[in-house]
C-alpha atoms as a PDB file:
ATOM      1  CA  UNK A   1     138.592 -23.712  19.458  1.00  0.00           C
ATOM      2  CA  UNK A   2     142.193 -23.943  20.646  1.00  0.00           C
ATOM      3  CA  UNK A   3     142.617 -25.283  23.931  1.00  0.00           C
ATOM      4  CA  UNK A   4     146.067 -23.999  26.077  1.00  0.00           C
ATOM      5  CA  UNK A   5     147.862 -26.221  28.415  1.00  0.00           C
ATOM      6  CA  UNK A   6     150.994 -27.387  29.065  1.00  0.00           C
ATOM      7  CA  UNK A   7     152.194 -31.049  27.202  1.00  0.00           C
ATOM      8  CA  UNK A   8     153.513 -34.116  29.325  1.00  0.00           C
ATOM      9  CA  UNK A   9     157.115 -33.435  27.769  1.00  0.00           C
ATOM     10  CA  UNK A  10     156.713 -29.793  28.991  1.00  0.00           C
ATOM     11  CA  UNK A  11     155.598 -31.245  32.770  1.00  0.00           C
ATOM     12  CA  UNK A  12     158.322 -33.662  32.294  1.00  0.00           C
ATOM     13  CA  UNK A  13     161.164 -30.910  31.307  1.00  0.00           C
ATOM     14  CA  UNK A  14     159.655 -28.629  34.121  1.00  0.00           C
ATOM     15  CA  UNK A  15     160.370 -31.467  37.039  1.00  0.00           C
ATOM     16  CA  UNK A  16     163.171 -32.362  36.027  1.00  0.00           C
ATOM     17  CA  UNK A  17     164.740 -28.535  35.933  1.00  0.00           C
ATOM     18  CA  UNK A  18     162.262 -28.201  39.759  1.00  0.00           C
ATOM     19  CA  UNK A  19     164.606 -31.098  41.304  1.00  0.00           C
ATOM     20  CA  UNK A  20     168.157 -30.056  39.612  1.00  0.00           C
ATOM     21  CA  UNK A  21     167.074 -26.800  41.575  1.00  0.00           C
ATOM     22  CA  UNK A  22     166.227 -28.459  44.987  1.00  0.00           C
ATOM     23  CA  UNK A  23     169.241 -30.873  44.870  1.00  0.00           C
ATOM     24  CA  UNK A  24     171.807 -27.875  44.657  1.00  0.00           C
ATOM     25  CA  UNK A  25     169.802 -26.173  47.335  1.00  0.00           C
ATOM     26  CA  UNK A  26     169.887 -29.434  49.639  1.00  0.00           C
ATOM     27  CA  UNK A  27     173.633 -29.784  49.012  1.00  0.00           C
ATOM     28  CA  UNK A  28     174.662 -26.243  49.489  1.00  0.00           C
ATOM     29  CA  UNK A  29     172.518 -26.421  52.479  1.00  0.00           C
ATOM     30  CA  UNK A  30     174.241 -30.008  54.175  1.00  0.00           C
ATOM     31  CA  UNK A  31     177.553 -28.522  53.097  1.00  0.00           C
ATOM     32  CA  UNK A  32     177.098 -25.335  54.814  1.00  0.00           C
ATOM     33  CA  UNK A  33     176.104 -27.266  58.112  1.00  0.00           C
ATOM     34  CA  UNK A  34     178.741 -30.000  57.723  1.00  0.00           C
ATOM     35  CA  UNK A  35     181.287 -26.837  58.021  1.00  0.00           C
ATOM     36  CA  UNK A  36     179.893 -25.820  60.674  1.00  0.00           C
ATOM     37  CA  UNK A  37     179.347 -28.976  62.389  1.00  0.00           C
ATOM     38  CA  UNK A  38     183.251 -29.404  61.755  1.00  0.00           C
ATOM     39  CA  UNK A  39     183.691 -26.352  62.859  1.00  0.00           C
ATOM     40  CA  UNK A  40     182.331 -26.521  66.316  1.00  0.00           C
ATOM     41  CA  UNK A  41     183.991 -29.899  67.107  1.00  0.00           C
ATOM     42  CA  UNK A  42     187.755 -28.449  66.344  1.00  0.00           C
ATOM     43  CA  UNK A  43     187.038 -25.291  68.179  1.00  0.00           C
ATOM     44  CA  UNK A  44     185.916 -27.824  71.142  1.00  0.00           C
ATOM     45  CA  UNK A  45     189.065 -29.891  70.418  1.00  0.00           C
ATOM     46  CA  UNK A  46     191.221 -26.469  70.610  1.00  0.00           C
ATOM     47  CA  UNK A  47     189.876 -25.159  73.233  1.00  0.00           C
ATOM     48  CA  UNK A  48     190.456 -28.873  75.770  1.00  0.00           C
ATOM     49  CA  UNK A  49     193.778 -28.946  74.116  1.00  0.00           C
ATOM     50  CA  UNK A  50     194.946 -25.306  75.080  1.00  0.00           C
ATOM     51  CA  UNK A  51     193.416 -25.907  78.443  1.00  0.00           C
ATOM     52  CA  UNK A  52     194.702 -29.250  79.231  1.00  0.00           C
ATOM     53  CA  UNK A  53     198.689 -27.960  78.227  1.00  0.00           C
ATOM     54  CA  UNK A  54     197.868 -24.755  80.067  1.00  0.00           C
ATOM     55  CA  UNK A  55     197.886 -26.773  83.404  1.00  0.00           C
ATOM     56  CA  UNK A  56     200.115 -28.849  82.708  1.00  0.00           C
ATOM     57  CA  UNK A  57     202.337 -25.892  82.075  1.00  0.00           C
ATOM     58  CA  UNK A  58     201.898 -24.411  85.351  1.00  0.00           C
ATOM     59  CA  UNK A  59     202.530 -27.424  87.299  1.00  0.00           C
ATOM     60  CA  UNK A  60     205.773 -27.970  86.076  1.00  0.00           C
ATOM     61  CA  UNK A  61     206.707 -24.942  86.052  1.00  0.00           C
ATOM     62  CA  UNK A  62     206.071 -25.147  90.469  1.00  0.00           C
ATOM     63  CA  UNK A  63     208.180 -28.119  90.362  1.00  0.00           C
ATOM     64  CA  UNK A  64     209.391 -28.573  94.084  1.00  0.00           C
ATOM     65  CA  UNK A  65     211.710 -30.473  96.002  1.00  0.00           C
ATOM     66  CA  UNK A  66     211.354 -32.539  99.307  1.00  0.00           C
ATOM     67  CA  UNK A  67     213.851 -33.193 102.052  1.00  0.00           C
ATOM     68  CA  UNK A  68     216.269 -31.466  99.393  1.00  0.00           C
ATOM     69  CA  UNK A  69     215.613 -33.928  96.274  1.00  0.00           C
ATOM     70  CA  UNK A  70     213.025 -33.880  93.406  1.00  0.00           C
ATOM     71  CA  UNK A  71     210.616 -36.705  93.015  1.00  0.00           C
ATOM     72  CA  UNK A  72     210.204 -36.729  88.938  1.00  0.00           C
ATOM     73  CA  UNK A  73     209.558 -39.898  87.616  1.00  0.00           C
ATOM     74  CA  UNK A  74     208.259 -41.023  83.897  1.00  0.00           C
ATOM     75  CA  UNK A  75     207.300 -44.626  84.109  1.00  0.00           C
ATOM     76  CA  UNK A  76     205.745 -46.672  81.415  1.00  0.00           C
ATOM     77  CA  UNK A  77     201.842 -47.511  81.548  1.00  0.00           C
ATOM     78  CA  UNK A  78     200.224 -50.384  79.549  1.00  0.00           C
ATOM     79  CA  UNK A  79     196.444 -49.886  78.606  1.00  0.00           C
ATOM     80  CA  UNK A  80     194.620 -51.327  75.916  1.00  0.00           C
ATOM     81  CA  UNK A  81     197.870 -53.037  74.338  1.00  0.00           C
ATOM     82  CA  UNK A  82     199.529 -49.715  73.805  1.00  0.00           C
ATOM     83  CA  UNK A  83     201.819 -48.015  76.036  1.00  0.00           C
ATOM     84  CA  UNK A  84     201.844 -44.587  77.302  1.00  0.00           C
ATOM     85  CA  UNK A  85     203.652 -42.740  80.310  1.00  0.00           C
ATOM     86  CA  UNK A  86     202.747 -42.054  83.565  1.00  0.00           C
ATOM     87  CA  UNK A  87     204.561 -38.811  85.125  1.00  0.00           C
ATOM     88  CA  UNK A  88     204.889 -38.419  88.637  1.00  0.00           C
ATOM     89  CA  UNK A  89     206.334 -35.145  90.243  1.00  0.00           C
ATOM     90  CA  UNK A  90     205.914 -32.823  93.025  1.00  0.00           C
ATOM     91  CA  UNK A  91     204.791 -29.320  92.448  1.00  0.00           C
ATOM     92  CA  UNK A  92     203.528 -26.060  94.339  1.00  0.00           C
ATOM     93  CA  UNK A  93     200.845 -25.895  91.982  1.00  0.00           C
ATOM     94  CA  UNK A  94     198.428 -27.680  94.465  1.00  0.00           C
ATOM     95  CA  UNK A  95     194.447 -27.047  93.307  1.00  0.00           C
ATOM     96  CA  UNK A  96     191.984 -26.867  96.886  1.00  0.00           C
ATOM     97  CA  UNK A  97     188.650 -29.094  95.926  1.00  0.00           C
ATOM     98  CA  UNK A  98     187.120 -28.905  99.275  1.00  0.00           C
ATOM     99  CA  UNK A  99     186.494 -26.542 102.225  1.00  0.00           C
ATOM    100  CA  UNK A 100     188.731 -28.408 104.258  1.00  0.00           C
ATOM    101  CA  UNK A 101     191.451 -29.288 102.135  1.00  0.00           C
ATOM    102  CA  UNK A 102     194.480 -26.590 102.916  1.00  0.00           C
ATOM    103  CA  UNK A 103     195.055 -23.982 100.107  1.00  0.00           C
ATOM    104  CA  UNK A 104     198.630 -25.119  99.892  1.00  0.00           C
ATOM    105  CA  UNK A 105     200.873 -27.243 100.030  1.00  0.00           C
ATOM    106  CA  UNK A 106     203.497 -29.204  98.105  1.00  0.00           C
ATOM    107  CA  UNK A 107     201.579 -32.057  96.146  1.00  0.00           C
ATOM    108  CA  UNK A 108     202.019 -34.937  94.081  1.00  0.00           C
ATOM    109  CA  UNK A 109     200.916 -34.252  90.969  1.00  0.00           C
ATOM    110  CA  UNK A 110     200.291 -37.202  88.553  1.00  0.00           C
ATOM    111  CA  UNK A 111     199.129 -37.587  84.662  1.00  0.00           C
ATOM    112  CA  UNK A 112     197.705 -40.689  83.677  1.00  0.00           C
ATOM    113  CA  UNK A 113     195.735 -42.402  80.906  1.00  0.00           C
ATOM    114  CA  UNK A 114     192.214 -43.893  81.506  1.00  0.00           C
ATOM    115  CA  UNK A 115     190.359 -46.080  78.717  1.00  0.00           C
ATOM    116  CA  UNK A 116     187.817 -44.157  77.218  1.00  0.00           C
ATOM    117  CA  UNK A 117     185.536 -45.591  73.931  1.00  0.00           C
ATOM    118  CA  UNK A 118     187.122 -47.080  70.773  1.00  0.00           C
ATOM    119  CA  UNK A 119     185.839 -44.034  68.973  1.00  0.00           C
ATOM    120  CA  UNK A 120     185.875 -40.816  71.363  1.00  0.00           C
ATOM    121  CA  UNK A 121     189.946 -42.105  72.618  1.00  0.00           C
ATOM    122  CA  UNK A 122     190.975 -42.010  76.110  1.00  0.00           C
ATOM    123  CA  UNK A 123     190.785 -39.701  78.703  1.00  0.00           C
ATOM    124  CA  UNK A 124     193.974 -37.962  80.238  1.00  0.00           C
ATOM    125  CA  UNK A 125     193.568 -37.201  84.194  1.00  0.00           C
ATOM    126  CA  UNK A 126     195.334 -35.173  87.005  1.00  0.00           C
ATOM    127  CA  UNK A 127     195.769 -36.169  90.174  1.00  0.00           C
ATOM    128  CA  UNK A 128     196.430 -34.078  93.157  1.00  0.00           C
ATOM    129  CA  UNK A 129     197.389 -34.730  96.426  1.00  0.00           C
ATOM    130  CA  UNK A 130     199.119 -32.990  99.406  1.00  0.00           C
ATOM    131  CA  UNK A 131     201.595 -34.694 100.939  1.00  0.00           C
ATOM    132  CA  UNK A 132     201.062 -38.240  99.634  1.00  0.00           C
ATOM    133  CA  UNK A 133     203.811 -40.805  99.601  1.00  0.00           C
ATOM    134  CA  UNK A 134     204.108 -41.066  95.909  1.00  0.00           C
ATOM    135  CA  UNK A 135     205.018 -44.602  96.168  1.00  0.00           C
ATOM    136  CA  UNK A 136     201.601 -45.179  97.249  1.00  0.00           C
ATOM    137  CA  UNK A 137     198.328 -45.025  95.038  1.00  0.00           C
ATOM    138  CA  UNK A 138     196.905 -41.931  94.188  1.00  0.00           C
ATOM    139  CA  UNK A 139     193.314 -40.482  94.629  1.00  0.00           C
ATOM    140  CA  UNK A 140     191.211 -40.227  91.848  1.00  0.00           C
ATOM    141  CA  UNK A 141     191.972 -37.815  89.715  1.00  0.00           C
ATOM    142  CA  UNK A 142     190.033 -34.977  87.120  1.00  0.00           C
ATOM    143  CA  UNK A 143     189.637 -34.897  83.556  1.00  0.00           C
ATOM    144  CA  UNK A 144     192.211 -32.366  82.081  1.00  0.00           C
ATOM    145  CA  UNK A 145     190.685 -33.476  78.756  1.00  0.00           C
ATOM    146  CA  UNK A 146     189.452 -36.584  76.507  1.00  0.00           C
ATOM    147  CA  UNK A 147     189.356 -37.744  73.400  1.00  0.00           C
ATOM    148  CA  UNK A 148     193.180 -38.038  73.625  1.00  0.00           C
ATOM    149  CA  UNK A 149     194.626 -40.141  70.478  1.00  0.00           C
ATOM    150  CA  UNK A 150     198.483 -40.324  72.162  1.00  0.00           C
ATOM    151  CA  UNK A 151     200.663 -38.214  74.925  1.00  0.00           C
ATOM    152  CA  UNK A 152     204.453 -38.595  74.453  1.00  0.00           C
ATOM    153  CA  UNK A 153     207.112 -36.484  76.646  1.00  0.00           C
ATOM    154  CA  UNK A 154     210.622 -35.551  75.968  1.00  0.00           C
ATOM    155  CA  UNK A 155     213.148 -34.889  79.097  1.00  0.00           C
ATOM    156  CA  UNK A 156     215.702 -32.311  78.425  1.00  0.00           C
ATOM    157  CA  UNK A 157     218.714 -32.522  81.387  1.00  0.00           C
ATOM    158  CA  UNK A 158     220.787 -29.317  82.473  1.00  0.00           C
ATOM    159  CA  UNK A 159     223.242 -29.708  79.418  1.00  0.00           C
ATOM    160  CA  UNK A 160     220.337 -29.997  77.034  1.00  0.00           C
ATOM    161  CA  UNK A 161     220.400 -34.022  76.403  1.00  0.00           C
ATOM    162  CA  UNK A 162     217.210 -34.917  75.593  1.00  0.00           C
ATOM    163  CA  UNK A 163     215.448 -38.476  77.448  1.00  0.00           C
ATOM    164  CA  UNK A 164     212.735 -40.242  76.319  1.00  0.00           C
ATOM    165  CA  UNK A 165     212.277 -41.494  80.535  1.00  0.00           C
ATOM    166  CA  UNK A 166     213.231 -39.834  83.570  1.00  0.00           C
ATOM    167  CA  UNK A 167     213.416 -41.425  87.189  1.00  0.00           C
ATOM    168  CA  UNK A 168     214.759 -39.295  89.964  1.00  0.00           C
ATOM    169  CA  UNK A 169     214.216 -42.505  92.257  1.00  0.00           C
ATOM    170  CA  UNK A 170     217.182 -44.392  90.343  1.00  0.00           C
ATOM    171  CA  UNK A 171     220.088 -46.050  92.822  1.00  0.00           C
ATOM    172  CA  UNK A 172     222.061 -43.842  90.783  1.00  0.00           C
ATOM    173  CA  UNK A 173     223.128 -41.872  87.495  1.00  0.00           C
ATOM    174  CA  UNK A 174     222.590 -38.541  86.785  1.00  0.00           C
ATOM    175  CA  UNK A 175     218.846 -38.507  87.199  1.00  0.00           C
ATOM    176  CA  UNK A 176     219.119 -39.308  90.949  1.00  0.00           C
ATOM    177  CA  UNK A 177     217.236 -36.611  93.242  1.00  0.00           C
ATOM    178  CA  UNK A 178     216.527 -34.490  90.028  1.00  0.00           C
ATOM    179  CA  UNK A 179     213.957 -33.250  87.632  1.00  0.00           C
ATOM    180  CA  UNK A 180     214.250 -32.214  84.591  1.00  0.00           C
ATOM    181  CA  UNK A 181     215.584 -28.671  83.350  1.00  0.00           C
ATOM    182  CA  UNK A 182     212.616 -28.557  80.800  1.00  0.00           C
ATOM    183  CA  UNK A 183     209.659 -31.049  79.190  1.00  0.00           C
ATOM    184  CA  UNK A 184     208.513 -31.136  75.953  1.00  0.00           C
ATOM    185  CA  UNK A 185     204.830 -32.313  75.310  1.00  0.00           C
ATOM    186  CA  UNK A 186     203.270 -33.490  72.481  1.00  0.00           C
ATOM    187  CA  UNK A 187     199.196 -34.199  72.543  1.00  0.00           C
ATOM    188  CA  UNK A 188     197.493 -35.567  69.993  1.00  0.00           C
ATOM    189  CA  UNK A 189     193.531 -35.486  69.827  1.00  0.00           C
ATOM    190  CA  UNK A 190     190.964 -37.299  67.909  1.00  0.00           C
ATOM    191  CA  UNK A 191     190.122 -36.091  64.384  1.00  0.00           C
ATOM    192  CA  UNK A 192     186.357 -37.415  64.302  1.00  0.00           C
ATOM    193  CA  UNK A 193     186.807 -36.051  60.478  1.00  0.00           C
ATOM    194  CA  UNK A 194     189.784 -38.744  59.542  1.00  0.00           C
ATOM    195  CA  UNK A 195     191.373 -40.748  62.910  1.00  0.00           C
ATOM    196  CA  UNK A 196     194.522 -40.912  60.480  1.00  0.00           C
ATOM    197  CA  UNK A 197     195.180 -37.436  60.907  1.00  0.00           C
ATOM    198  CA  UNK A 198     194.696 -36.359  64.746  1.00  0.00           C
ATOM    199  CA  UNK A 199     194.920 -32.594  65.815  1.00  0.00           C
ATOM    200  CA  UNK A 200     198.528 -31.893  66.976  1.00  0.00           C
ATOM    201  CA  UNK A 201     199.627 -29.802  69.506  1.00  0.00           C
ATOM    202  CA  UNK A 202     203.096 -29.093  71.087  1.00  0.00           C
ATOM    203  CA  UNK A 203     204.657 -26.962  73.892  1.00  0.00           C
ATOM    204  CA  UNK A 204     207.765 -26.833  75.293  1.00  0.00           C
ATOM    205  CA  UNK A 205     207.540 -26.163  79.688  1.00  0.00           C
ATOM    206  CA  UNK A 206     211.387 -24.743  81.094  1.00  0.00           C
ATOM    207  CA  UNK A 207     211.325 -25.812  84.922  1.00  0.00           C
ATOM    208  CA  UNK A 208     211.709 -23.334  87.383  1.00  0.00           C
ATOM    209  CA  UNK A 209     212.954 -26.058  90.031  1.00  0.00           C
ATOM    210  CA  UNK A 210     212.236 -24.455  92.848  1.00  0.00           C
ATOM    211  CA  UNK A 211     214.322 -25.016  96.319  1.00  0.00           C
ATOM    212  CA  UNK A 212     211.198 -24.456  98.531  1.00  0.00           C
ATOM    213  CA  UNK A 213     210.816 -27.399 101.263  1.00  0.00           C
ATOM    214  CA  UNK A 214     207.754 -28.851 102.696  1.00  0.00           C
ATOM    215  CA  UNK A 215     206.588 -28.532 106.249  1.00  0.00           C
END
């Protein structure tokens, strides 16, 4: 009487072909959600990054003077044993936060670094105040966006010479009273995929340097 079954080297050969199968399933599957895991975090990156220069645009661009000068300064800022900039200007582009805050105004406007984590970068913040003394300390600020790797600024004068620091507050020179004709920015976010290799982005803000006064 023959008896039909299936041998141990058949089993064997039959779960061994079973978990080639389920190992390229598994890694097609973690590859497919690694993508999109990657995916989600640059589109989140982007999208800070485009709104973050977006503002920044606009406030330059309502660059205003006071008692017929321009307060524009670009002053070093030491965090963390590395050194950024801190920009101080005044602009038109005042945002209202409260009920009883005035709708507008000529404001300082100020950009400065925070410390953030090790991993996640620092944290870039606006301030905004109407009518503040600039020499004195600002309120605290907003996000405009974090995970910021480095912020650098280029200063571009009416004949198109480029500075790497601008102070409108200086006894003298040709930066005395004045802003800038135009800014270049250059932000540069964390790449949780490779921190070698942060996301780039650049844009180039042409000052309208408006003449209008405060109250």
């Amino acid at each position: 009487m023959n008896k039909k079954g299936f041998t141990l080297i058949e089993i064997l050969i039959a779960t061994l072909i079973l978990g080639i199968v389920l190992t390229t399933v598994y890694a097609s599957y973690s590859g497919t959600f690694r993508i999109i895991r990657e995916t989600s975090q640059d589109a989140e990156v982007y999208s800070m990054a485009r709104g973050a220069l977006d503002r920044m645009s606009r406030d330059l661009q309502s660059a205003a003077s006071y008692g017929g000068s321009f307060t524009f300064t670009a002053k070093p800022q030491s965090l963390s044993g590395r050194e950024f900039v801190r920009l101080t200007f005044r602009s038109t582009a005042h945002v209202e936060f409260g009920a009883s805050e005035p709708p507008a105004g000529i404001a300082v406007i100020e950009y400065l670094i925070d410390e953030g984590t090790e991993k996640e970068g620092y944290i870039l913040s606006r301030g905004d105040s109407l009518f503040r003394d600039p020499q004195k300390e600002a309120a605290p600020g907003y996000i405009l966006c974090d995970q910021l790797e480095d912020l650098t600024y280029l200063f571009y004068d009416e004949t198109g010479r480029e500075h790497d620091r601008w102070d409108s507050g200086a006894d003298g020179g040709a930066q005395k009273g004045k802003a800038p004709a135009a800014v270049a920015i250059r932000l540069a976010l964390v790449n949780k995929a490779d921190r070698e290799r942060p996301h780039l982005f650049m844009t180039r803000v042409r000052l309208s340097l408006s003449r209008q006064e405060a109250p």
